[in-house]
C-alpha atoms as a PDB file:
ATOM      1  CA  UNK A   1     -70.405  10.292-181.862  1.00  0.00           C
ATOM      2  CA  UNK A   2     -71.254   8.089-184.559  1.00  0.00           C
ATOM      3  CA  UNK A   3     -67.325   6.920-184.752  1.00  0.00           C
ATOM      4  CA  UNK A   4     -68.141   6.401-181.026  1.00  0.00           C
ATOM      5  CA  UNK A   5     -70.815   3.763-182.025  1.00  0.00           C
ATOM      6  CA  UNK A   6     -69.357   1.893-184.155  1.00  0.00           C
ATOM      7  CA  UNK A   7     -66.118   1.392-182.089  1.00  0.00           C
ATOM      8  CA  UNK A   8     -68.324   0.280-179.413  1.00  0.00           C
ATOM      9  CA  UNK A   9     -70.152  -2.080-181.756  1.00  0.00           C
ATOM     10  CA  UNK A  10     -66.971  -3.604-182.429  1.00  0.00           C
ATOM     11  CA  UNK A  11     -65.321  -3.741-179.035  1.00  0.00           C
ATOM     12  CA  UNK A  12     -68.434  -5.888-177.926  1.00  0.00           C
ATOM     13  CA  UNK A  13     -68.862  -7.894-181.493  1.00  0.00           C
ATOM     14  CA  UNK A  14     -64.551  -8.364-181.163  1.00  0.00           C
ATOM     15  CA  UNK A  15     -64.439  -9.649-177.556  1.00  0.00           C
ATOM     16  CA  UNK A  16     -65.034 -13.568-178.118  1.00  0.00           C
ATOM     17  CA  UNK A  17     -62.217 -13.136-180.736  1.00  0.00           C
ATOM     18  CA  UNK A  18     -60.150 -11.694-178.267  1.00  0.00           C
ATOM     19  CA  UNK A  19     -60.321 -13.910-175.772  1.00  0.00           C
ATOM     20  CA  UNK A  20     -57.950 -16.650-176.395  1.00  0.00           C
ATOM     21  CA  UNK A  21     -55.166 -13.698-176.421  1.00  0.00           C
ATOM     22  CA  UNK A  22     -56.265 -12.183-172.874  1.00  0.00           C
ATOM     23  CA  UNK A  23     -56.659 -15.627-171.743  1.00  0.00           C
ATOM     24  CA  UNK A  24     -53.309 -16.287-172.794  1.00  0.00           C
ATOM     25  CA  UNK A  25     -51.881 -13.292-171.111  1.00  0.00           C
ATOM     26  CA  UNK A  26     -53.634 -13.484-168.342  1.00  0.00           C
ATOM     27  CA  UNK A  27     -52.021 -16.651-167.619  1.00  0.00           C
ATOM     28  CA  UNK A  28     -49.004 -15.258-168.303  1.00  0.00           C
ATOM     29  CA  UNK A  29     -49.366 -12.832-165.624  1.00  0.00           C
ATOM     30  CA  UNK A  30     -51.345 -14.516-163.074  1.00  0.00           C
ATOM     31  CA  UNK A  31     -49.904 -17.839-161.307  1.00  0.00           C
ATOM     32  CA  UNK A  32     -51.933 -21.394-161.858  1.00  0.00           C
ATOM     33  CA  UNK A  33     -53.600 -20.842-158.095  1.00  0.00           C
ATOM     34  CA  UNK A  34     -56.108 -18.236-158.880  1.00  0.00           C
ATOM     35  CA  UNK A  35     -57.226 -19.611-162.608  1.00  0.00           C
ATOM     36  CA  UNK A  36     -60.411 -17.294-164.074  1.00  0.00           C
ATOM     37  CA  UNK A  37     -63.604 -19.073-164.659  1.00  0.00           C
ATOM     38  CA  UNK A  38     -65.315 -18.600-168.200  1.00  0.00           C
ATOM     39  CA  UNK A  39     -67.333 -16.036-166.869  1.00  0.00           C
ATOM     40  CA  UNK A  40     -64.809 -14.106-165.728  1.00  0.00           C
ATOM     41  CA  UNK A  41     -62.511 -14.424-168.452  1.00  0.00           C
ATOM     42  CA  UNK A  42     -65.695 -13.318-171.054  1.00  0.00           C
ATOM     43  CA  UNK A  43     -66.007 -10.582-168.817  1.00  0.00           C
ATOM     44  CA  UNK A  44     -62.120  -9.578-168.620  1.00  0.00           C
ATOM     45  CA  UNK A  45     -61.845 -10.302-172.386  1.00  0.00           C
ATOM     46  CA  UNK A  46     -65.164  -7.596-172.975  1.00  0.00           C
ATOM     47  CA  UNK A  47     -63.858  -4.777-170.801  1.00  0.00           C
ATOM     48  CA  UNK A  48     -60.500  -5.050-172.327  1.00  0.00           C
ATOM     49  CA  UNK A  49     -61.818  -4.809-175.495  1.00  0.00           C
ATOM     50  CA  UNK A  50     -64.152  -1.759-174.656  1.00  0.00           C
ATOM     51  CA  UNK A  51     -61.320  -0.288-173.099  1.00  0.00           C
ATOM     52  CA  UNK A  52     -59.290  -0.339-175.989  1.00  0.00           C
ATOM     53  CA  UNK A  53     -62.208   0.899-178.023  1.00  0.00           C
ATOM     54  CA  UNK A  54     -62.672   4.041-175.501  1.00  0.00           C
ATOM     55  CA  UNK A  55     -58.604   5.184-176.181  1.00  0.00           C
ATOM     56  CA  UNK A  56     -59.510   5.089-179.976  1.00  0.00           C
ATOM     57  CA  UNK A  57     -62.611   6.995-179.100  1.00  0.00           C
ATOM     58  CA  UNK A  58     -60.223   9.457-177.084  1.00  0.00           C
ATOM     59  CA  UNK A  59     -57.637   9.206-179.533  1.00  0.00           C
ATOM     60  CA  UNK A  60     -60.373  10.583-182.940  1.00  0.00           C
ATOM     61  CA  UNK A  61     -61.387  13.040-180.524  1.00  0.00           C
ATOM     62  CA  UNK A  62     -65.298  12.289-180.235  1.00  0.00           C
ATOM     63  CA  UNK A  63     -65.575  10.421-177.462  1.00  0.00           C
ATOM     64  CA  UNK A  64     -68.969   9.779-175.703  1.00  0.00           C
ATOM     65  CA  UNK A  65     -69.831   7.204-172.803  1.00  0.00           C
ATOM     66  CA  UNK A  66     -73.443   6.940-173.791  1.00  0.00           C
ATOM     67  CA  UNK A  67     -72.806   6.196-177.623  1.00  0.00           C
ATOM     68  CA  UNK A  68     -69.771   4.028-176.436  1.00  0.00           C
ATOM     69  CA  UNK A  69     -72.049   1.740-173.752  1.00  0.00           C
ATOM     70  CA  UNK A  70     -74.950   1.715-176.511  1.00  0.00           C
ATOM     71  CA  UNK A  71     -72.537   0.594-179.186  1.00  0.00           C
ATOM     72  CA  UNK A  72     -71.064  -2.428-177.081  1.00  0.00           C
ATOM     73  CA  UNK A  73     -74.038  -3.873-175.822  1.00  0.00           C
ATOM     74  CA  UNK A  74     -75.368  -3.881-179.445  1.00  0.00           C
ATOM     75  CA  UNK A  75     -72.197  -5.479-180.388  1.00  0.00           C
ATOM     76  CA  UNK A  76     -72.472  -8.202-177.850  1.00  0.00           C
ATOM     77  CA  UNK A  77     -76.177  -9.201-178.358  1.00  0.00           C
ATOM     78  CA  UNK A  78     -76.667  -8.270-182.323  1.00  0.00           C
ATOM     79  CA  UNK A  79     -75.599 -11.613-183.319  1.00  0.00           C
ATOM     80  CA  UNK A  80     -78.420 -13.340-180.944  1.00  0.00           C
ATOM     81  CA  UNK A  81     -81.114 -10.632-182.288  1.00  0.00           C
ATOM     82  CA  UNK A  82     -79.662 -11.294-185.858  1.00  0.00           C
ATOM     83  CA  UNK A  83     -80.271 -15.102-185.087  1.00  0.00           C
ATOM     84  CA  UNK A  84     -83.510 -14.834-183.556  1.00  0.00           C
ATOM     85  CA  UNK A  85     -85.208 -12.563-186.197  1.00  0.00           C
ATOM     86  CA  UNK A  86     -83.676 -14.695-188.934  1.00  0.00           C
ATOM     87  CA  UNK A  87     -85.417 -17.888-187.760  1.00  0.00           C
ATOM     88  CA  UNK A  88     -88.349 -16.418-186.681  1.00  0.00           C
ATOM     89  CA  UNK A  89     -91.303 -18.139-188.962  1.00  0.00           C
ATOM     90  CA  UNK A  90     -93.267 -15.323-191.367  1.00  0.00           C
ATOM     91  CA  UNK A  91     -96.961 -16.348-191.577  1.00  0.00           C
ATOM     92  CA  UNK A  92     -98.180 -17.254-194.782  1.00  0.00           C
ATOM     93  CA  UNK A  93    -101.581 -15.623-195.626  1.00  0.00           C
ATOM     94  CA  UNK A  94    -101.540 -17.253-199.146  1.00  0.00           C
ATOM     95  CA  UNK A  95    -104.542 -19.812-197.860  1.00  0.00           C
ATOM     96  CA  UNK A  96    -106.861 -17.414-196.927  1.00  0.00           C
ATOM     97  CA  UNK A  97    -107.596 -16.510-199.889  1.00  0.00           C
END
């Protein structure tokens, strides 16, 4: 389960990387009429990725959905949590003294 996790943490952390190579063969694919927005090709490029991360899952044996679905959507907003925490401001009780 925890194997689960961490593929799912990297499906969702991996998908912005992937994206210039699903754009790329997406185009490939599809003809110039129906281009994707950037929504949709985020979107394409994340369940692509978590799909790929659910075979490995398969693949080791330990597959769960829940620990799968958890581990993506940690993936895709740790960085912003990382970010926010980071720059949060830590009072400074040194003057009350």
């Amino acid at each position: 389960m925890l194997a689960t996790f961490i593929l799912g943490i990297l499906a969702g952390a991996g998908a912005p990387y992937a994206e210039p190579h699903v754009k790329k063969a997406i185009e490939g694919m599809l003809l110039s009429e129906a281009p994707l927005t950037a929504t949709e090709l985020r979107m394409f490029s994340f369940a692509a990725c978590l799909v790929a991360a659910a075979v490995l899952a398969w693949i080791f044996g330990n597959g769960s959905a829940f620990a799968l679905a958890l581990g993506a959507a940690l993936g895709v907003f740790g960085p912003r949590l990382i970010d926010r925490v980071q720059k949060r401001k830590i009072p400074d009780y040194s003057d009350d003294a």
